[in-house]
N, C-alpha and C. Protein backbone atom coordinates (compact mmCIF):
# COMPACT_ATOMS: atom_id res chain seq x y z
N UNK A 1 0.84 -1.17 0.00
CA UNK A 1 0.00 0.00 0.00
C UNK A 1 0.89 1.24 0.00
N UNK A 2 0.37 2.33 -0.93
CA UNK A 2 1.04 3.29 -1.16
C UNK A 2 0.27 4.26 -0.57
N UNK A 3 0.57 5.41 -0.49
CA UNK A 3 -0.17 7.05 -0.03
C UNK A 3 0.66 7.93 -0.25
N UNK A 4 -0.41 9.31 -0.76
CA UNK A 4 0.39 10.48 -0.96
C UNK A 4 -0.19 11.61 -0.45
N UNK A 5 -0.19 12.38 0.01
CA UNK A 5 -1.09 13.80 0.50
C UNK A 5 -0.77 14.74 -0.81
N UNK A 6 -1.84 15.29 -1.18
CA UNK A 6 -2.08 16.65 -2.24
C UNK A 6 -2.78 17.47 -1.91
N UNK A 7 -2.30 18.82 -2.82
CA UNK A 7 -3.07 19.56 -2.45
C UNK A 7 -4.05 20.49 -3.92
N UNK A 8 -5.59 20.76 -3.57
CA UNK A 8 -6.01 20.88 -4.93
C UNK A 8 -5.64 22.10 -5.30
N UNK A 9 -5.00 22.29 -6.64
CA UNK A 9 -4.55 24.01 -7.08
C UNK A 9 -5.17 24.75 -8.06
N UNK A 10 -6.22 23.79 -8.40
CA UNK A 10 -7.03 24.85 -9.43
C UNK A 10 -7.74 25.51 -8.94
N UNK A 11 -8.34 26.65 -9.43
CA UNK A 11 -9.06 27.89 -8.94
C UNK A 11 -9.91 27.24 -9.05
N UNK A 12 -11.02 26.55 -9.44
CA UNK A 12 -12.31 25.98 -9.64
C UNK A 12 -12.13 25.00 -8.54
N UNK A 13 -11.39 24.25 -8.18
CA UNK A 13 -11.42 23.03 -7.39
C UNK A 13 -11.54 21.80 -7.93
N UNK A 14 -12.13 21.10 -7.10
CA UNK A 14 -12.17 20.02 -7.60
C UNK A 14 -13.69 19.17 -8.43
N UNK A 15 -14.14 19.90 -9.45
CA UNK A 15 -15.57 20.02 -10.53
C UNK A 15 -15.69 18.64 -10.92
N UNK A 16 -16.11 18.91 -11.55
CA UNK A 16 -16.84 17.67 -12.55
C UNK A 16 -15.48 16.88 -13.49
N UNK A 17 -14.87 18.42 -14.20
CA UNK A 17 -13.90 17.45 -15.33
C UNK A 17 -12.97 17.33 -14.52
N UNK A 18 -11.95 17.96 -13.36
CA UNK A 18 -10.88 16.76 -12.94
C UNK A 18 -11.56 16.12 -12.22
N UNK A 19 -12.82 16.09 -11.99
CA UNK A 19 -13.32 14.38 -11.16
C UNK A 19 -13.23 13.72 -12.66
N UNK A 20 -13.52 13.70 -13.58
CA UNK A 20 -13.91 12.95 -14.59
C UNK A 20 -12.36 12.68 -15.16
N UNK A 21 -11.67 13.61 -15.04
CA UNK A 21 -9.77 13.11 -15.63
C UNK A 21 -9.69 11.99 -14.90
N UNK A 22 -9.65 12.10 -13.53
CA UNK A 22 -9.06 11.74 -12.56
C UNK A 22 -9.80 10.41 -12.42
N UNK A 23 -11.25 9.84 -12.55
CA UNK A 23 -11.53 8.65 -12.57
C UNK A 23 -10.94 8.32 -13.85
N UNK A 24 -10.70 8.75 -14.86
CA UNK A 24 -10.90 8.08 -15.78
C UNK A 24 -9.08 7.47 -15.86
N UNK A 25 -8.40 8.22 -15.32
CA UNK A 25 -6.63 8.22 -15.13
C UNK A 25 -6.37 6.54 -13.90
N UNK A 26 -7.59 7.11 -12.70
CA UNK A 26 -7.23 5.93 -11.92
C UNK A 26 -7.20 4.71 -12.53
N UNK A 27 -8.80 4.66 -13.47
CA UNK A 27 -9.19 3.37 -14.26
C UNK A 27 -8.13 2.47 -15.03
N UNK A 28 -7.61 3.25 -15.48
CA UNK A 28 -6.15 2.93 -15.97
C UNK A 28 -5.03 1.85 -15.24
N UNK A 29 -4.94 2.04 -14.00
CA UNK A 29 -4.60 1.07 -13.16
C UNK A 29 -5.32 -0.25 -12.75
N UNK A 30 -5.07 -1.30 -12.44
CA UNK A 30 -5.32 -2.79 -11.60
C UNK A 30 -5.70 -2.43 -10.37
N UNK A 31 -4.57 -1.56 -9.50
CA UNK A 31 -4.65 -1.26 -7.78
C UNK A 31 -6.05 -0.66 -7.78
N UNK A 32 -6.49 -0.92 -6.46
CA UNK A 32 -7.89 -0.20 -5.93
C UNK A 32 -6.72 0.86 -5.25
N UNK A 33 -7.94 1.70 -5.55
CA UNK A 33 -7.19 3.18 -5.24
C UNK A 33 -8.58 3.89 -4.67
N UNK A 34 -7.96 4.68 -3.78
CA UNK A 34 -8.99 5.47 -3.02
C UNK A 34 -8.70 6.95 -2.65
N UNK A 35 -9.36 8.03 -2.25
CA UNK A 35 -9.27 9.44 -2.31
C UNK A 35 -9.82 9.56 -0.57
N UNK A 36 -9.32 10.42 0.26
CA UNK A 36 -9.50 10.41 1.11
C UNK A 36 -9.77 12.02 1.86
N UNK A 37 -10.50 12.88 1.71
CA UNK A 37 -10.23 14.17 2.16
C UNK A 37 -9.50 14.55 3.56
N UNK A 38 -8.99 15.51 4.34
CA UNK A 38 -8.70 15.69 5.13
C UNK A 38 -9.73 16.14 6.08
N UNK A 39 -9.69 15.51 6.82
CA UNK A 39 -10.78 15.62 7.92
C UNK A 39 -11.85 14.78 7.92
N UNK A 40 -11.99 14.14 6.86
CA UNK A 40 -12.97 12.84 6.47
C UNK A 40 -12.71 11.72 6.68
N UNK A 41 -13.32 10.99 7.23
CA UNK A 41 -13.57 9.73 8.03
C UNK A 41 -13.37 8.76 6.82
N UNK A 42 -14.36 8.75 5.94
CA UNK A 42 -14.63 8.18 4.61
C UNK A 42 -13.97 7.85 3.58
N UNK A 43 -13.50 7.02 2.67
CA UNK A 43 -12.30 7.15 1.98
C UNK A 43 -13.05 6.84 0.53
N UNK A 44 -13.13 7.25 -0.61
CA UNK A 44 -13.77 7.36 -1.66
C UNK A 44 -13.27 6.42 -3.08
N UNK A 45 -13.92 5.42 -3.28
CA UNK A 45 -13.10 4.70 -4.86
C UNK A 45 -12.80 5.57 -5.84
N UNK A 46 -11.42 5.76 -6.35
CA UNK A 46 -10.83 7.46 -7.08
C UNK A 46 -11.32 6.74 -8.33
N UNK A 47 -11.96 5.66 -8.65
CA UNK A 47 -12.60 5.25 -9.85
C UNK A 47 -13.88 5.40 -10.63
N UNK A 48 -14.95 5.78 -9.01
CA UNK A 48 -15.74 6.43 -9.38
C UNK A 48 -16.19 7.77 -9.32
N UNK A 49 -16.27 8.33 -10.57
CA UNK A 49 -16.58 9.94 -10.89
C UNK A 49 -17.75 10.23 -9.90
N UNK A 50 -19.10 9.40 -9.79
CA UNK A 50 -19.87 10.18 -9.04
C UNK A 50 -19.46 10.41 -7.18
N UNK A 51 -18.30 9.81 -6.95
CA UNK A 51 -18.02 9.28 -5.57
C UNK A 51 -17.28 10.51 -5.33
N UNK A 52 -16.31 11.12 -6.52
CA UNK A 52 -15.59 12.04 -6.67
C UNK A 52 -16.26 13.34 -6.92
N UNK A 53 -17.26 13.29 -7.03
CA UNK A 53 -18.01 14.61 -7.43
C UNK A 53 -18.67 15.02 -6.07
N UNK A 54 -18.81 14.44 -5.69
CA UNK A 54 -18.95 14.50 -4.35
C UNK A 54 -18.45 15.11 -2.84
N UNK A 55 -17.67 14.92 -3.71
CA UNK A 55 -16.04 15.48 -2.19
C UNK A 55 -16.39 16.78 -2.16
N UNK A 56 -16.44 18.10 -3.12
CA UNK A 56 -16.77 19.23 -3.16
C UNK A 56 -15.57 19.89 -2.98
N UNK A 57 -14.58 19.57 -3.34
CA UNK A 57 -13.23 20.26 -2.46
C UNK A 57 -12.78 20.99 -3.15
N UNK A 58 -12.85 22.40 -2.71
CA UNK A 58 -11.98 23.60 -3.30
C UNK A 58 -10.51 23.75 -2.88
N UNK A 59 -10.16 24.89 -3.90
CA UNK A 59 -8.90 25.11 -3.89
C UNK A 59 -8.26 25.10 -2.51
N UNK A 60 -6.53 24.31 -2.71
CA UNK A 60 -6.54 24.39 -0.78
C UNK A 60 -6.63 23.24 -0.14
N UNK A 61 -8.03 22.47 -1.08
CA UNK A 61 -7.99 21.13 0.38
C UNK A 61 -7.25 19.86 0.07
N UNK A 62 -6.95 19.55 0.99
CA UNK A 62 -5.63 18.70 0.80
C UNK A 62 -6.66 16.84 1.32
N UNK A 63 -5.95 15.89 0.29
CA UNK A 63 -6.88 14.77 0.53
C UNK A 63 -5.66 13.88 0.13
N UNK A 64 -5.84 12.75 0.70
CA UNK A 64 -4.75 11.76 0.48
C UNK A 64 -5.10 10.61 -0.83
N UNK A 65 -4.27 9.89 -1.19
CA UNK A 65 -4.67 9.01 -2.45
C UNK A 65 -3.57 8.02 -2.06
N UNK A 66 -4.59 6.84 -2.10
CA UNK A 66 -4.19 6.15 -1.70
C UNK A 66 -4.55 4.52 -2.64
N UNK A 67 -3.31 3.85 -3.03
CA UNK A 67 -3.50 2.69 -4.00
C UNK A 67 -2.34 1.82 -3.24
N UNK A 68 -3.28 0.21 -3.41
CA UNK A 68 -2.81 -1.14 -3.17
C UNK A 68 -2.95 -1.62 -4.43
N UNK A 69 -2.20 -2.47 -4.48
CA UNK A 69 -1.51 -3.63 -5.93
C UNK A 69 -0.82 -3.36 -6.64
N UNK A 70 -0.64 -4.15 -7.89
CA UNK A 70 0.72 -4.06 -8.56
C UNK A 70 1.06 -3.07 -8.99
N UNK A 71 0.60 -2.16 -9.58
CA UNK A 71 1.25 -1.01 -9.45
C UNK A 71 0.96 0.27 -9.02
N UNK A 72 0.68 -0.17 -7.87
CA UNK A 72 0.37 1.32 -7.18
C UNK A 72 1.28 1.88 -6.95
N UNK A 73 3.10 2.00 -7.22
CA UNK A 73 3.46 3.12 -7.36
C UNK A 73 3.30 3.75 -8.40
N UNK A 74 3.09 3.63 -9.76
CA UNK A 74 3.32 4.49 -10.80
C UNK A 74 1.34 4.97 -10.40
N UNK A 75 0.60 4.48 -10.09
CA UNK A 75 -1.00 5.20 -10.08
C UNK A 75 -0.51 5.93 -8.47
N UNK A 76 -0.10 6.30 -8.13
CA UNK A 76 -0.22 7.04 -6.90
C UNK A 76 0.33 8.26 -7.52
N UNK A 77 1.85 8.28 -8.20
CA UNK A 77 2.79 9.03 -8.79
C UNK A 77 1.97 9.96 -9.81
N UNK A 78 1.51 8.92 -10.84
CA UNK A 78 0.29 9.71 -11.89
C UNK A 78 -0.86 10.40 -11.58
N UNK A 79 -1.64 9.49 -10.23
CA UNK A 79 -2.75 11.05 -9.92
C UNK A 79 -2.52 12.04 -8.86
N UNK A 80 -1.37 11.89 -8.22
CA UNK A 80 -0.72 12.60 -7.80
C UNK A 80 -0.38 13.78 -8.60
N UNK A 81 0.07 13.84 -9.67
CA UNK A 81 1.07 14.81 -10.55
C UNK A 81 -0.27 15.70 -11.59
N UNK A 82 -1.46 14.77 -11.47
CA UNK A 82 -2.39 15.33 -12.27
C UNK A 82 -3.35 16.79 -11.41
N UNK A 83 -3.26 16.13 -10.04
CA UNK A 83 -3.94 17.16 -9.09
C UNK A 83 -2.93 18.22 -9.14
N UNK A 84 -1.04 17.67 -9.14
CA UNK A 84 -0.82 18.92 -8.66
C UNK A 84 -0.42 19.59 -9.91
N UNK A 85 -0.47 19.67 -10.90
CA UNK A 85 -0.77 20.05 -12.07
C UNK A 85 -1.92 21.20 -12.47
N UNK A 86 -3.01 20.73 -11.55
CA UNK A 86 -4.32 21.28 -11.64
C UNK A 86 -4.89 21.06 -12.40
N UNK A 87 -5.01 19.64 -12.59
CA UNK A 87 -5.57 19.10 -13.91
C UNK A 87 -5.32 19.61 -15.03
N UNK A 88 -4.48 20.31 -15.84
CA UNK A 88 -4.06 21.23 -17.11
C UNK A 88 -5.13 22.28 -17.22
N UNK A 89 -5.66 23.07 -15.83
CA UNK A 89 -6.67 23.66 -15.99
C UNK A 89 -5.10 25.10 -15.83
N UNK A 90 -5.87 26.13 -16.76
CA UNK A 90 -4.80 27.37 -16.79
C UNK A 90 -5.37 28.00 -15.27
């Protein structure tokens, strides 16, 4: 099991399309992978978009991601780099 803490940097937060990058990036991987906000009890499948649309998290909030199996280092590394990227949002 892997984990990473991020933090979200787009001005919009965290919407619809990087929920929708971002499931669609996890999907990509084997590992179950999960999204975890800070301060939240709850830990979210980063596979599903509606689970992710959900979170509501603006700019600022910091949530952990977290993937088990074979390659959960390169899917931790990749949606890691996409949040802090800001999803290629300008």
């Amino acid at each position: 099991m892997l984990q990473r803490q991020v933090t979200i940097r787009n001005e919009a937060g965290f919407h619809i399309r990087p929920a929708q990058l971002f499931s669609e990036k996890a999907g990509s991987f084997q590992s179950a992978i999960t999204v975890k906000p800070e301060g939240q009890d709850a830990a979210i499948d980063a596979k599903s978009i509606l689970g992710l649309m959900t979170l509501g998290l603006s700019k600022g909030a910091m949530m952990t991601i977290t993937a088990d199996g074979p390659d959960e280092e390169p899917a931790v590394e990749t949606l890691a780099r996409l949040v802090e990227e800001g999803f290629g949002e300008a």
